[in-house]
Protein backbone atom coordinates (compact mmCIF):
# COMPACT_ATOMS: atom_id res chain seq x y z
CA UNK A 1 0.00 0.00 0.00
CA UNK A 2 1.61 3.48 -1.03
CA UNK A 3 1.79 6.48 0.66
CA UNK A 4 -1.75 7.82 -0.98
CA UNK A 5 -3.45 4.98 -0.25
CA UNK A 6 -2.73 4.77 3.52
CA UNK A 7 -3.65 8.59 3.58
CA UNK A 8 -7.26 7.71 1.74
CA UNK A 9 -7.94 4.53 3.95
CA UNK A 10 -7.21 6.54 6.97
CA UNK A 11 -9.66 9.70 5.83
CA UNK A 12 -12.38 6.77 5.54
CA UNK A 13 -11.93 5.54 8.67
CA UNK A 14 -12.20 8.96 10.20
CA UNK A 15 -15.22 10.23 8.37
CA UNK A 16 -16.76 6.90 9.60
CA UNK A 17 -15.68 7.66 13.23
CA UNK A 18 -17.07 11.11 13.18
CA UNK A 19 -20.06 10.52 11.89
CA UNK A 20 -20.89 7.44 13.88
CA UNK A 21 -23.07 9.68 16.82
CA UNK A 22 -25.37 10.95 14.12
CA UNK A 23 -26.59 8.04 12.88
CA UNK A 24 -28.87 8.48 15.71
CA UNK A 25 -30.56 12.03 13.77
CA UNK A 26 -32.96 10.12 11.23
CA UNK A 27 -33.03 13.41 9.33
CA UNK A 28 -29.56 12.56 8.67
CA UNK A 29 -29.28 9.21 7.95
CA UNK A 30 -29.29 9.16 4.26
CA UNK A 31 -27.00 11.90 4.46
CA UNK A 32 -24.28 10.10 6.72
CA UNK A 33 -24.70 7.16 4.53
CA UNK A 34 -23.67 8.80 1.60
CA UNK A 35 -20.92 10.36 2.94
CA UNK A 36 -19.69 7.67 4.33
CA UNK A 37 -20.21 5.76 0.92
CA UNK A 38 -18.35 8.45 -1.42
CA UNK A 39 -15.51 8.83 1.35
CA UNK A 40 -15.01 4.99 1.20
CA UNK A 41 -15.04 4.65 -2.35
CA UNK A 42 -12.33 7.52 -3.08
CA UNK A 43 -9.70 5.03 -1.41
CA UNK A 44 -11.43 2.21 -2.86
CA UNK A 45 -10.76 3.57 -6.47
CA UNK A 46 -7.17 4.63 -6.23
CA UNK A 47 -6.40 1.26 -4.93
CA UNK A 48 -8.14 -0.06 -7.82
CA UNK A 49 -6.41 2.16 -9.97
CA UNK A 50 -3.21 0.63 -8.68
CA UNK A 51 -3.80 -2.15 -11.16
CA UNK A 52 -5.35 -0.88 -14.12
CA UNK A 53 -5.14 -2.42 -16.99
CA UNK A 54 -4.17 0.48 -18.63
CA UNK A 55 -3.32 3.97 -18.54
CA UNK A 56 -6.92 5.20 -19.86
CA UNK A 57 -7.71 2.29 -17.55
CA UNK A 58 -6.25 4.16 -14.91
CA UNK A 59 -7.16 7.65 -15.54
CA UNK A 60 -10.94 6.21 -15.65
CA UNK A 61 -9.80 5.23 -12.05
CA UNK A 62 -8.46 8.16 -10.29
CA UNK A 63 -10.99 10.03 -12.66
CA UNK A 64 -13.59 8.62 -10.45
CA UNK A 65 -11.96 8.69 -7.03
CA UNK A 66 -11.84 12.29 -7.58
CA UNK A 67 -15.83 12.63 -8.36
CA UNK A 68 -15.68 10.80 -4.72
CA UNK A 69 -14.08 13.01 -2.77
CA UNK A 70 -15.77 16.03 -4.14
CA UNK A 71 -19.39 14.46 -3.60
CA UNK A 72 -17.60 13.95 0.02
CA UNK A 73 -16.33 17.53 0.35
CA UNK A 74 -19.71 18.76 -0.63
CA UNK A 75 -21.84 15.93 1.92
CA UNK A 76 -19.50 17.41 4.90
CA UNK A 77 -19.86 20.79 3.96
CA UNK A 78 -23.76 20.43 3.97
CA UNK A 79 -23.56 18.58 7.25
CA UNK A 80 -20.93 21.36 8.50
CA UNK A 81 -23.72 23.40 7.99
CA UNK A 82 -26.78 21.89 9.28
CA UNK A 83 -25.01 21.12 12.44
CA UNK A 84 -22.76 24.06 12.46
CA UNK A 85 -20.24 21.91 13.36
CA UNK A 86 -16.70 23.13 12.22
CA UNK A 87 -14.93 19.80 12.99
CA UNK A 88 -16.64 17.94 9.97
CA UNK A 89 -15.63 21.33 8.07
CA UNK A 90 -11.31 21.11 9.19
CA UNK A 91 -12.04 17.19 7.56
CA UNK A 92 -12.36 18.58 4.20
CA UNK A 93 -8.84 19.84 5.03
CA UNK A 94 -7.69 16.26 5.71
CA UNK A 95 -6.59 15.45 2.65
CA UNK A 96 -4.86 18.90 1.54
């Protein structure tokens, strides 16, 4: 596992430990769910880019891994937000 990868995995794991509390707000829950989803996948993609069978392969990949972690900066933003909660706001910065 590269450097990347490790960073990714460990963002996932954190989104899913900060958002494991409001799972109990069933306004939220479709909300925290797809967070968690898109946050999980960005990692999931790179790795899978890893062994692409080519480079458009591969592009296709990392393409997608990026539509993941904007859907995920925009699903923590919203829940920044509706909380006002600036911790889920400094995890957009978790990456950077």
């Amino acid at each position: 596992m590269n450097e990347l990868q490790m960073r990714l995995l460990k963002y996932s794991v954190k989104i899913s430990n900060e958002t494991d509390g409001l799972y109990k707000k069933p306004h939220l829950e479709a909300v925290i769910k797809q967070l968690n989803r898109s946050a999980s996948s960005i990692g999931a993609n790179y790795s899978e880019a890893q062994s692409a069978s080519s480079k458009k392969d591969f592009h296709n990949k990392v393409r997608i891994a990026l539509k993941e972690a904007r859907e995920s900066e925009y699903w923590l933003m919203f829940l920044s937000e509706k909380l006002n909660d600036k911790q889920l706001s400094e995890l957009n910065n978790y990456l950077n």
